[in-house]
C-alpha atoms as a PDB file:
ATOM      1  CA  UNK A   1       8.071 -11.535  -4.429  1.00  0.00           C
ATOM      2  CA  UNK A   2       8.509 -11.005  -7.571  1.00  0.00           C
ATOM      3  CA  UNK A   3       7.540 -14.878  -8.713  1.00  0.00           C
ATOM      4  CA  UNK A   4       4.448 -14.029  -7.072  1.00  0.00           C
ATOM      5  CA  UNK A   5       3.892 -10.530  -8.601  1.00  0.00           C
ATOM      6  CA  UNK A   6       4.648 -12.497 -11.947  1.00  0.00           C
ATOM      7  CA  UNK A   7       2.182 -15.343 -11.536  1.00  0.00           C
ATOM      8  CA  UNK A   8      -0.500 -12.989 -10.228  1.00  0.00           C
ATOM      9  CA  UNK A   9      -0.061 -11.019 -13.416  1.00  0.00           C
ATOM     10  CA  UNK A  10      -0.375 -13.949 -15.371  1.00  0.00           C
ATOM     11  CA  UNK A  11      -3.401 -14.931 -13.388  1.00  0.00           C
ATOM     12  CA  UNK A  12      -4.481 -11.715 -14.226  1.00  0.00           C
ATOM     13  CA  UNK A  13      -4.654 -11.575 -17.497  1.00  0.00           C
ATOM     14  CA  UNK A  14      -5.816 -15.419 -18.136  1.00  0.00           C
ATOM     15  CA  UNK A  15      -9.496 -13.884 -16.659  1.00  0.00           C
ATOM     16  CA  UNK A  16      -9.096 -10.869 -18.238  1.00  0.00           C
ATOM     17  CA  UNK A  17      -8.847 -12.139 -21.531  1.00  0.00           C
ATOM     18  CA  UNK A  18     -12.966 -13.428 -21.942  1.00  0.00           C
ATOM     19  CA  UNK A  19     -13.895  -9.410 -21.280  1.00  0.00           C
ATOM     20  CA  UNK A  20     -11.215  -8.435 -23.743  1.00  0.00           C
ATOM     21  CA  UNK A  21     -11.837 -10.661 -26.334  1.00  0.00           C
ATOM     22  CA  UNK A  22     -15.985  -9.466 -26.122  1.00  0.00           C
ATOM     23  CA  UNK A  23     -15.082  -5.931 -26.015  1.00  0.00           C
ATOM     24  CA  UNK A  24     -12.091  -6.311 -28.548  1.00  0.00           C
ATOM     25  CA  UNK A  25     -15.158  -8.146 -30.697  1.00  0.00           C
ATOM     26  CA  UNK A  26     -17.918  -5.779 -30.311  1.00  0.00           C
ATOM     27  CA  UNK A  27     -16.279  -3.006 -32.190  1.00  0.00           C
ATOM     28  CA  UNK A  28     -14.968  -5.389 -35.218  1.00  0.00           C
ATOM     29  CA  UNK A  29     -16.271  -5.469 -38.699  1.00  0.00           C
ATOM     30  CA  UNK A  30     -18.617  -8.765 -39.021  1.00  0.00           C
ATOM     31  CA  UNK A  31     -15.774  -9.943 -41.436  1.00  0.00           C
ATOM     32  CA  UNK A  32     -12.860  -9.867 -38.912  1.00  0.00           C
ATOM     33  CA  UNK A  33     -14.663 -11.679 -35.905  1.00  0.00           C
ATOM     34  CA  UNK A  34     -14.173 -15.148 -37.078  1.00  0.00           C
ATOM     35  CA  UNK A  35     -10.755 -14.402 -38.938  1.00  0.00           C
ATOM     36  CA  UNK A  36      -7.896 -17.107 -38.581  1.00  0.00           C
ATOM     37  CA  UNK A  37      -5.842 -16.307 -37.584  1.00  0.00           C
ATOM     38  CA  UNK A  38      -7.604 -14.012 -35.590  1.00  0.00           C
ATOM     39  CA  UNK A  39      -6.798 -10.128 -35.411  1.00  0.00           C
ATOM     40  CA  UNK A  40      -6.886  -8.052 -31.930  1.00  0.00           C
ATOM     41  CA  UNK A  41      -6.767  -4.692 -33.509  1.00  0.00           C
ATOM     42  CA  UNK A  42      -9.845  -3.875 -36.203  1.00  0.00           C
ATOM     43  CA  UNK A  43      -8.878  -2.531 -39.235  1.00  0.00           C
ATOM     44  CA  UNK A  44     -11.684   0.475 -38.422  1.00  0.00           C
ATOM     45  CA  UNK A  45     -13.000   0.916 -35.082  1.00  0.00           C
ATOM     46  CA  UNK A  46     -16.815   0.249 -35.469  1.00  0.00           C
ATOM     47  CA  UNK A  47     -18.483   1.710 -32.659  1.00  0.00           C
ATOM     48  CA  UNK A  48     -21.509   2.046 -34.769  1.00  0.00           C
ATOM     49  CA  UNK A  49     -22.167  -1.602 -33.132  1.00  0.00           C
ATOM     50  CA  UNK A  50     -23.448  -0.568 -30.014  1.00  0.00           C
ATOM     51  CA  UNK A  51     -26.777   1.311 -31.161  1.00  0.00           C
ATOM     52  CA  UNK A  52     -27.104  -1.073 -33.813  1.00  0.00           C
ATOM     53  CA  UNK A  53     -27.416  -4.192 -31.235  1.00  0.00           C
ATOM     54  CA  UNK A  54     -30.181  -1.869 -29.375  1.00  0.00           C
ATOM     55  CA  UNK A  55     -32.202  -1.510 -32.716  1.00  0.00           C
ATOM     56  CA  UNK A  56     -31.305  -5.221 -34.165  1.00  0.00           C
ATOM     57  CA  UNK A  57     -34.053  -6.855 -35.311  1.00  0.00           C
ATOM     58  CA  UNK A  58     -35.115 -10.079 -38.228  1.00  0.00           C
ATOM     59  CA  UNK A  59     -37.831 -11.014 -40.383  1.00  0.00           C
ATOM     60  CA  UNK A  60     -38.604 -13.889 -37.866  1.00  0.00           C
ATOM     61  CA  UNK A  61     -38.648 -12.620 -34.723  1.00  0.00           C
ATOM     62  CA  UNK A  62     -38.853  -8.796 -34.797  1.00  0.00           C
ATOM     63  CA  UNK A  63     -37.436  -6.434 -32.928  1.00  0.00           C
ATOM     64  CA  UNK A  64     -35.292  -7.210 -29.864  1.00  0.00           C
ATOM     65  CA  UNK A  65     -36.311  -5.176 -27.278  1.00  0.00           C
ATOM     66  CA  UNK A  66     -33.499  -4.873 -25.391  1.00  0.00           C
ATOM     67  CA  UNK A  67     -34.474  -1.310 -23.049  1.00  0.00           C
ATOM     68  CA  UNK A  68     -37.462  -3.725 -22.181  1.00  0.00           C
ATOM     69  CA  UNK A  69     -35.131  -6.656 -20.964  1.00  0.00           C
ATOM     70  CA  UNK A  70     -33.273  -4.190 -19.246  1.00  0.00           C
ATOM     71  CA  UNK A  71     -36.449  -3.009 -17.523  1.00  0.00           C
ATOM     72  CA  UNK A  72     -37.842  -6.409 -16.359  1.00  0.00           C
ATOM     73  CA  UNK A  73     -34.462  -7.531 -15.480  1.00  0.00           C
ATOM     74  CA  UNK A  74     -34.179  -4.557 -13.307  1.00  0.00           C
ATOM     75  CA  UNK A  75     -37.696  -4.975 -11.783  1.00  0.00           C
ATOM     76  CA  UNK A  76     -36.645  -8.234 -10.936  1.00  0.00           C
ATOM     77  CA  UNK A  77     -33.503  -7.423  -9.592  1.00  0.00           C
ATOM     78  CA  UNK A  78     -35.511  -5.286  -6.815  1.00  0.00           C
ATOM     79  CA  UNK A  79     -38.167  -7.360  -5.975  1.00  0.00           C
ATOM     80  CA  UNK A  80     -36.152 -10.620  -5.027  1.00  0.00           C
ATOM     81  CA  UNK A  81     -33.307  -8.609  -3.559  1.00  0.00           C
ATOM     82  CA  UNK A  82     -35.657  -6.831  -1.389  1.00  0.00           C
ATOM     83  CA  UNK A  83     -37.266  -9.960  -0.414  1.00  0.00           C
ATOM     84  CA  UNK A  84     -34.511 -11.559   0.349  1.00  0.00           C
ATOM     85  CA  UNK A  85     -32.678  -9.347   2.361  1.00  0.00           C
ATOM     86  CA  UNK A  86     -35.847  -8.997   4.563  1.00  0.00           C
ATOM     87  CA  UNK A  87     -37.373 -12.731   4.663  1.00  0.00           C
ATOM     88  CA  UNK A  88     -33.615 -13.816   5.578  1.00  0.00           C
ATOM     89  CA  UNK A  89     -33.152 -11.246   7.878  1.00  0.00           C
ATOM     90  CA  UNK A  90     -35.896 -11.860  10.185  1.00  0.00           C
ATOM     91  CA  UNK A  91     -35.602 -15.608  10.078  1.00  0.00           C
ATOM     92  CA  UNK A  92     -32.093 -15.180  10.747  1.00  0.00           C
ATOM     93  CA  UNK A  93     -32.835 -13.298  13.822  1.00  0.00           C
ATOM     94  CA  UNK A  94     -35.107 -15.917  15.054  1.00  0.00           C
ATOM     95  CA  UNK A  95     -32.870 -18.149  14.544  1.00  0.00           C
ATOM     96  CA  UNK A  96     -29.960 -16.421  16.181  1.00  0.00           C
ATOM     97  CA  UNK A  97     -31.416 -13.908  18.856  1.00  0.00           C
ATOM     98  CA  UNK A  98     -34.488 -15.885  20.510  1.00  0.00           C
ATOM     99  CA  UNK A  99     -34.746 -18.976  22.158  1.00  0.00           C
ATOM    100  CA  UNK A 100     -37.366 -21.311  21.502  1.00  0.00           C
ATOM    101  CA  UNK A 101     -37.785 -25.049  21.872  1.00  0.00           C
ATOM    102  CA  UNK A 102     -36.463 -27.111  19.045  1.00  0.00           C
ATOM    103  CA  UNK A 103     -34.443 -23.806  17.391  1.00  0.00           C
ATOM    104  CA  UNK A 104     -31.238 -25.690  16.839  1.00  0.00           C
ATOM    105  CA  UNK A 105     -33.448 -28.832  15.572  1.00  0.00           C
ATOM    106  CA  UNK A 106     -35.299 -27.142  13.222  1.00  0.00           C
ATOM    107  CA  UNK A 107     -32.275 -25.240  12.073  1.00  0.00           C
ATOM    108  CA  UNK A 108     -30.514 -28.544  11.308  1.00  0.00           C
ATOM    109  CA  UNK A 109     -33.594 -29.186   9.039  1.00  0.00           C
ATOM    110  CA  UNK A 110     -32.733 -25.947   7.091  1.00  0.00           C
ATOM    111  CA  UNK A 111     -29.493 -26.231   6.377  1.00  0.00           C
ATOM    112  CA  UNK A 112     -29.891 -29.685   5.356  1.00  0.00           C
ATOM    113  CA  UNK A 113     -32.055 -28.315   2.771  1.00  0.00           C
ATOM    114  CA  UNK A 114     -28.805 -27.038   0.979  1.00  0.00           C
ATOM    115  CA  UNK A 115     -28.156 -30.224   0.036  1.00  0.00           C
ATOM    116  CA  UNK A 116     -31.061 -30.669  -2.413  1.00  0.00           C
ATOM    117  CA  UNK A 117     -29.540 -29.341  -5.867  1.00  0.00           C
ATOM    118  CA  UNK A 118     -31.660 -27.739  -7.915  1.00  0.00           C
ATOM    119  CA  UNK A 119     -32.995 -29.645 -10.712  1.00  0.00           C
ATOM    120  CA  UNK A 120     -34.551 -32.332  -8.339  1.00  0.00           C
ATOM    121  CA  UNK A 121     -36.995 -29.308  -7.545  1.00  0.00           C
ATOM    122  CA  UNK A 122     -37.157 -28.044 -10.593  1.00  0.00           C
ATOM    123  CA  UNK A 123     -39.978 -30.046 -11.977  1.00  0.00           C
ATOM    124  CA  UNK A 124     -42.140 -29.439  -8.804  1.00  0.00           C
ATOM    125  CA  UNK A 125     -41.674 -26.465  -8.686  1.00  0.00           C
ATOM    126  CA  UNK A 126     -42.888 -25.850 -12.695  1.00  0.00           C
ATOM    127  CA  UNK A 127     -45.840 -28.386 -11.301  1.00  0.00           C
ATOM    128  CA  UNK A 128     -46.810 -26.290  -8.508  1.00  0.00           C
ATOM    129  CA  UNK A 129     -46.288 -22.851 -10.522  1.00  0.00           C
ATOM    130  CA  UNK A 130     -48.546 -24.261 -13.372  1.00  0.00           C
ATOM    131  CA  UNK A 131     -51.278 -25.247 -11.341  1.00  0.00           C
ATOM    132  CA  UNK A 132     -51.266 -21.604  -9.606  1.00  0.00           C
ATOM    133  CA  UNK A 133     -51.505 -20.221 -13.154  1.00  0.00           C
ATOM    134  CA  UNK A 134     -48.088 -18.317 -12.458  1.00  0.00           C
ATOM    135  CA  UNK A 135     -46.425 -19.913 -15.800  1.00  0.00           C
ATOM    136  CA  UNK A 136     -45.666 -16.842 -18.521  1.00  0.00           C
ATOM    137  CA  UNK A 137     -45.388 -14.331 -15.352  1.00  0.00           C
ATOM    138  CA  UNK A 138     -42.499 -12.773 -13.557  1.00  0.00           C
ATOM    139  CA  UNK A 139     -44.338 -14.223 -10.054  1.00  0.00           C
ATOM    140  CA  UNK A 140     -42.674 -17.742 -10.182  1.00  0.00           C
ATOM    141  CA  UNK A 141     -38.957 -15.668 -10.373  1.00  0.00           C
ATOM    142  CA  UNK A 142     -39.425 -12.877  -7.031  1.00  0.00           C
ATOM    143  CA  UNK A 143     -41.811 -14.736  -4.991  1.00  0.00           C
ATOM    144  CA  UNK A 144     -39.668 -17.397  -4.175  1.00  0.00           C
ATOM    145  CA  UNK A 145     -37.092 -15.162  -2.767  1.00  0.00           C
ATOM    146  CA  UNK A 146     -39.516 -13.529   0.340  1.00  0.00           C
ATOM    147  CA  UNK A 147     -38.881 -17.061   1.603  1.00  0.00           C
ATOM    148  CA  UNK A 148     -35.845 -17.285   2.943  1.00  0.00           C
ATOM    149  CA  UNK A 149     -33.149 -19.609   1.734  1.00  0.00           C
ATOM    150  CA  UNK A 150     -30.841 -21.993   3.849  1.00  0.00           C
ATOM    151  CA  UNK A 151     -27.706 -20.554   3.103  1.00  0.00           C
ATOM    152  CA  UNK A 152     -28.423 -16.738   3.157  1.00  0.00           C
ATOM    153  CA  UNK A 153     -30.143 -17.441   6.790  1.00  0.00           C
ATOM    154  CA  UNK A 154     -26.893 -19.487   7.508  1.00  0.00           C
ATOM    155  CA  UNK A 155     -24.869 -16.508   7.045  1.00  0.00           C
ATOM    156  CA  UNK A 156     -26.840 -13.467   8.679  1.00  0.00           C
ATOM    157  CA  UNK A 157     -27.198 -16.298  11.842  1.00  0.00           C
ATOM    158  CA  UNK A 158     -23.473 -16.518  12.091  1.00  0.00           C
ATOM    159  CA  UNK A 159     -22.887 -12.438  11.855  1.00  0.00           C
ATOM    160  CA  UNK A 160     -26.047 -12.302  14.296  1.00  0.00           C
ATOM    161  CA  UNK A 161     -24.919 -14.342  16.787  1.00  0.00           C
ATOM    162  CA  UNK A 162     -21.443 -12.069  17.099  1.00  0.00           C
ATOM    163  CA  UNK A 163     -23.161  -8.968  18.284  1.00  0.00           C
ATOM    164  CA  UNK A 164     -23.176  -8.997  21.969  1.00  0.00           C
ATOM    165  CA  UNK A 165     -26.447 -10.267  23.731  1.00  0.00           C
ATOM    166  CA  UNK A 166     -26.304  -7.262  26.042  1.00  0.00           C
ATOM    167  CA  UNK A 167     -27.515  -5.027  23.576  1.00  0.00           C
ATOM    168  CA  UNK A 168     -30.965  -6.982  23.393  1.00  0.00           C
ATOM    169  CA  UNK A 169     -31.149  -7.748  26.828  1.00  0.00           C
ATOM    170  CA  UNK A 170     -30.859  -4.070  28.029  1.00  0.00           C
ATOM    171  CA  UNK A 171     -33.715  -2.869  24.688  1.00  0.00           C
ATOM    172  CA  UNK A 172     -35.630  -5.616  26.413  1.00  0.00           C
ATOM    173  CA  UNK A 173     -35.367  -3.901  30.227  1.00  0.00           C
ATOM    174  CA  UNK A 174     -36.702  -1.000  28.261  1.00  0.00           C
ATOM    175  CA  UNK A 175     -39.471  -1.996  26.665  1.00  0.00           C
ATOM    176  CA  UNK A 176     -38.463  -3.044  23.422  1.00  0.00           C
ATOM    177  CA  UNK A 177     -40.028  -5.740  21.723  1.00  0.00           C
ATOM    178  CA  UNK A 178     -38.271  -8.369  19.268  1.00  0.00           C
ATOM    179  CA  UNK A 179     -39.079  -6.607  16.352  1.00  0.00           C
ATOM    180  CA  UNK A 180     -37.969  -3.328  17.478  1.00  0.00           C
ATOM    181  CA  UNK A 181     -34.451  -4.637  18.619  1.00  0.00           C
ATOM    182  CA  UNK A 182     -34.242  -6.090  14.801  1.00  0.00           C
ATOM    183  CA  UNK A 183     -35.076  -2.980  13.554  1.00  0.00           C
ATOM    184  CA  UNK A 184     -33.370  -0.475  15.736  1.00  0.00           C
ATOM    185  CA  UNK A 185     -30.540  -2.730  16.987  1.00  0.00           C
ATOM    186  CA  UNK A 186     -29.814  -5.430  15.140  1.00  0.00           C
ATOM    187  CA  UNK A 187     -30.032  -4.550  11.421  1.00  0.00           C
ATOM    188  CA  UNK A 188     -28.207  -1.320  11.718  1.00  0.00           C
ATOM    189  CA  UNK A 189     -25.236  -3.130  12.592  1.00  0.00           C
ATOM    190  CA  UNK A 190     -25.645  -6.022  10.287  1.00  0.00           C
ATOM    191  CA  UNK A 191     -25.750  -3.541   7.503  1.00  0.00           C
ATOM    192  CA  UNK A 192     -22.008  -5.035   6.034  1.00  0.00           C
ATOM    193  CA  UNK A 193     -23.435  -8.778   5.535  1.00  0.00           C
ATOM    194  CA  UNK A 194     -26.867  -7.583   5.110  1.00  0.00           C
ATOM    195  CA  UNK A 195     -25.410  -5.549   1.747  1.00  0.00           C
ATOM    196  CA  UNK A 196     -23.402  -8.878   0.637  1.00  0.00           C
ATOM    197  CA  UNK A 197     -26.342 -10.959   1.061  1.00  0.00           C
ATOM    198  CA  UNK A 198     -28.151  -7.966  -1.390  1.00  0.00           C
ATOM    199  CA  UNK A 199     -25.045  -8.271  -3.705  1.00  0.00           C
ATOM    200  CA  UNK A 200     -25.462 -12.035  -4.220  1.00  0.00           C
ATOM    201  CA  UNK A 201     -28.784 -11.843  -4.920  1.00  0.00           C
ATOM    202  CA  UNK A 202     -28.213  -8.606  -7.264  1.00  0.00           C
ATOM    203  CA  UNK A 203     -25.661 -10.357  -8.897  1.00  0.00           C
ATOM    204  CA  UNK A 204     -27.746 -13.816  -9.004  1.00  0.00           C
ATOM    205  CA  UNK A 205     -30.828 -12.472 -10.766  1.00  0.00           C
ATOM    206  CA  UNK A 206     -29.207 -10.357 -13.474  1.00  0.00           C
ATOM    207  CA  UNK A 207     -27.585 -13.438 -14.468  1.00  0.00           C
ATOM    208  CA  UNK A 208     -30.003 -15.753 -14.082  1.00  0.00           C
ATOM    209  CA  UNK A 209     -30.907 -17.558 -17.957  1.00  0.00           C
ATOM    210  CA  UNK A 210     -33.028 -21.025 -16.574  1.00  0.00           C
ATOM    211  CA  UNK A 211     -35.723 -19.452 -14.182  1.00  0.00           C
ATOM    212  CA  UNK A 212     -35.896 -17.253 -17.481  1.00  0.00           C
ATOM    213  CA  UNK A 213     -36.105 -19.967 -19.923  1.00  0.00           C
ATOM    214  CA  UNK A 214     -38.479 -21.943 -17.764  1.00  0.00           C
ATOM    215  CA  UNK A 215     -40.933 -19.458 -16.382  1.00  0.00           C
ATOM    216  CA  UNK A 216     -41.541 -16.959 -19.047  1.00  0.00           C
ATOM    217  CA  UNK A 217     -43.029 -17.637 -22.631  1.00  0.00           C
ATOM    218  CA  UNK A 218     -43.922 -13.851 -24.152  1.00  0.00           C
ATOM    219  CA  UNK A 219     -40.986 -12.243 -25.692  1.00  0.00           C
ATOM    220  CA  UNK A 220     -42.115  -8.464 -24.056  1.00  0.00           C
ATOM    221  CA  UNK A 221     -41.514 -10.530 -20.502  1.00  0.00           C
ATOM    222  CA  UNK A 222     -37.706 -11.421 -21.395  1.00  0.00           C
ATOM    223  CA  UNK A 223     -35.067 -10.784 -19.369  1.00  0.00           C
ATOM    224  CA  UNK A 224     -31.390  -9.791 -20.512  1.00  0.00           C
ATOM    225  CA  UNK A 225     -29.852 -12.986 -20.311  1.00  0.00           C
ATOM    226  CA  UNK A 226     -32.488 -14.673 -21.856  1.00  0.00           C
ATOM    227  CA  UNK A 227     -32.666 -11.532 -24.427  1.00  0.00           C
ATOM    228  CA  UNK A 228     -28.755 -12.680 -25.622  1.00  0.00           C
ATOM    229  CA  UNK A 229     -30.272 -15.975 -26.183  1.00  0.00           C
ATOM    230  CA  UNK A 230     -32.861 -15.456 -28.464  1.00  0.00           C
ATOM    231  CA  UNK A 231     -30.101 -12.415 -29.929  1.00  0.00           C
ATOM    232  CA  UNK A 232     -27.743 -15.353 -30.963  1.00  0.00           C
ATOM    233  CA  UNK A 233     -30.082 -17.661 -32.510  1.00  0.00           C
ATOM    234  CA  UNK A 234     -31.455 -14.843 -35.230  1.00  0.00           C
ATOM    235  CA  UNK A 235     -31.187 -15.182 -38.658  1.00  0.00           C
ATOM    236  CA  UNK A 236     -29.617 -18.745 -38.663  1.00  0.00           C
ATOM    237  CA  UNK A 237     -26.445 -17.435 -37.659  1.00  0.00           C
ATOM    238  CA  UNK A 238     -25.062 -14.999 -35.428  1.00  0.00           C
ATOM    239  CA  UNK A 239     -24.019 -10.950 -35.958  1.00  0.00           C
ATOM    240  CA  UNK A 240     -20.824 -11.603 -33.384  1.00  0.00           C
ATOM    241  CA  UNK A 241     -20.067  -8.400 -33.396  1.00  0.00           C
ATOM    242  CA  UNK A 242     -23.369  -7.294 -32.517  1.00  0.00           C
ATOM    243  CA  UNK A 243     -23.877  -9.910 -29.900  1.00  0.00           C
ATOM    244  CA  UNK A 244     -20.809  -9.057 -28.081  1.00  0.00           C
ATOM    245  CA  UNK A 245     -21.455  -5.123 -27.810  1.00  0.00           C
ATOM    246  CA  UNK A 246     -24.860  -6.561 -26.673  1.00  0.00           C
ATOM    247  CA  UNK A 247     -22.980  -8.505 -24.221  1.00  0.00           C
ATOM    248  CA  UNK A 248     -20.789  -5.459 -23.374  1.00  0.00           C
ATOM    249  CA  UNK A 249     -23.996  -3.685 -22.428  1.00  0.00           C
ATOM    250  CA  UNK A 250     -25.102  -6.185 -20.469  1.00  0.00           C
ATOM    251  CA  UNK A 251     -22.440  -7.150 -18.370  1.00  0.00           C
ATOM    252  CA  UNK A 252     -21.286  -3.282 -17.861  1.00  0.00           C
ATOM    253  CA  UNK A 253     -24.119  -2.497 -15.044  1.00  0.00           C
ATOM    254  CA  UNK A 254     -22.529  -5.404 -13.251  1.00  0.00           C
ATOM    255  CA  UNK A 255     -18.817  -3.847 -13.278  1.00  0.00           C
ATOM    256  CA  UNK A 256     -20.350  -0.567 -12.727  1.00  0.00           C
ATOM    257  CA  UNK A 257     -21.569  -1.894  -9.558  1.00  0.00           C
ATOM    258  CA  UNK A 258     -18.644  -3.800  -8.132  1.00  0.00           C
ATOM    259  CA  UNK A 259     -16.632  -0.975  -8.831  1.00  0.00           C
ATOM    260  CA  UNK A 260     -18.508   1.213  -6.449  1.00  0.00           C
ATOM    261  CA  UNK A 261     -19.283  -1.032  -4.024  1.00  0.00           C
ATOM    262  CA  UNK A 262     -16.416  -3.273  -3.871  1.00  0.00           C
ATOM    263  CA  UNK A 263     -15.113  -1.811  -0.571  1.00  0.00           C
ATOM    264  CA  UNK A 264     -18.669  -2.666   1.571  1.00  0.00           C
ATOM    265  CA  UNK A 265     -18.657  -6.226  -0.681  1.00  0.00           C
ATOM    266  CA  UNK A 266     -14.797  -7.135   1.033  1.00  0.00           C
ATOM    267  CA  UNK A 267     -15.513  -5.386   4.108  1.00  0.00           C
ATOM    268  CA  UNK A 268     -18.666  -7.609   4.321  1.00  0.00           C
ATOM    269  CA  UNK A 269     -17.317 -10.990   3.018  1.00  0.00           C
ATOM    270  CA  UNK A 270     -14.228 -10.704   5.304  1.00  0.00           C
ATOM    271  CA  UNK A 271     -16.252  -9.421   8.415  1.00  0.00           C
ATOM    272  CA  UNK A 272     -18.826 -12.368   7.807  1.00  0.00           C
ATOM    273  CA  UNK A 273     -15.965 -15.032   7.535  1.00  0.00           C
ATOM    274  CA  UNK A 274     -14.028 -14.063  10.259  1.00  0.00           C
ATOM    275  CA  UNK A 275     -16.951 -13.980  12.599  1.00  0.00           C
ATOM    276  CA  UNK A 276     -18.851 -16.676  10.992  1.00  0.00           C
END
């Protein structure tokens, strides 16, 4: 027990160390971020970092405008996690909760899907976004997700299937039609892997730096991640400090987050695995 306590504190601590380090950084003198060897306590705390990164700026780019990443990041954030807890939702339910001919064929189609990494649709993709005129636009990044992806529908289908088939039948022997049983029924009691799938997605988008980088050319349409980017490659070299209390920033809506939902997240993973 207390091998386990000991190794788990270790364990601990190895992942803690990244957030430390950027935290520990962001309130350093410039002077003392590079130092060998290197110093954990500053010789003055500099928390004069933090609303400096928010006004940084450089002869060759400008200002950074990081309350405007923020914003598009965030209007991003709601418009694919909204579309993909809906698209998935539904398609999960037809998937799960009618029968039609071909259902389980078709759904062997969709999960094979998974298997397609990325970057061999990557340049397609840019192909068919360029020829729709979507290139330099936040469209190419939310529109995608009202389709619904193979593995999100994998995992809805799987909690789906688990509620009892009584519950539909006897909405059906009172009139209820499909999309009233997924809307009165169904989703209410989904809500647990319905909020993980939103987490994922959440969590996916606000970290997302290559749709970014791909899709979007005008500096006002930037989001955070790809903000950092363009924050480390100023000047020829890069403010550390200022870059990690960016970072801090950043990153802190994310812990924010977990921290108050972390409960419905375990709930949800744990209800979906056990059932799935």
């Amino acid at each position: 027990m207390v091998l386990a306590t000991g190794v788990l504190l270790a364990l601990s601590a190895l992942f803690l160390f990244p957030l430390v380090w950027m935290v520990d950084t962001s309130i350093k003198p410039i002077t003392e971020t590079m130092r060998i060897p290197p110093t954990w306590i500053p010789s003055h705390w500099l928390w004069s970092d933090y609303p400096q990164a928010f006004t940084y700026g450089s002869k060759s780019l400008g200002y950074i405008p990081f309350l405007v990443y923020g914003r598009n990041t965030l209007v991003l954030c709601i418009l694919t996690v909204a579309g993909t807890v809906i698209s998935n939702a539904l398609v999960a339910y037809g998937f799960s909760r009618i029968d039609w001919r071909g259902r389980d064929k078709v759904f062997a189609v969709v999960l094979g899907t998974m298997m397609v990494p990325f970057p061999v649709l990557m340049v397609p993709m840019y192909g068919l976004f360029r020829n729709m005129g979507w290139i330099g636009t936040f469209r190419p990044l939310w529109v995608p997700a009202w389709f619904a992806g193979a593995f999100n529908i994998f995992l809805l289908r799987q909690f789906f299937r688990t509620i009892p088939f009584e519950l539909s039948e006897a909405a059906r022997i009172d009139g209820c039609s499909h999309w009233q049983i997924f809307r009165l029924i169904i989703a209410p009691l989904a809500r647990p892997a319905l909020a993980v799938v939103a987490l994922f997605q959440f969590l996916a988008t606000w970290n997302d730096f290559l749709g970014p980088l791909i899709y979007l050319l005008n500096q006002k349409t930037f989001t955070l991640s790809l903000g950092l980017q363009v924050f480390q490659s100023q000047n020829g070299g890069t403010p550390w400090n200022l870059l990690m209390a960016a970072s801090t920033i950043v990153i802190a809506p994310i812990i924010i987050l977990f921290f108050f939902t972390q409960r419905q997240f375990i709930e949800g993973i744990a209800i979906t695995g056990l059932k799935g």
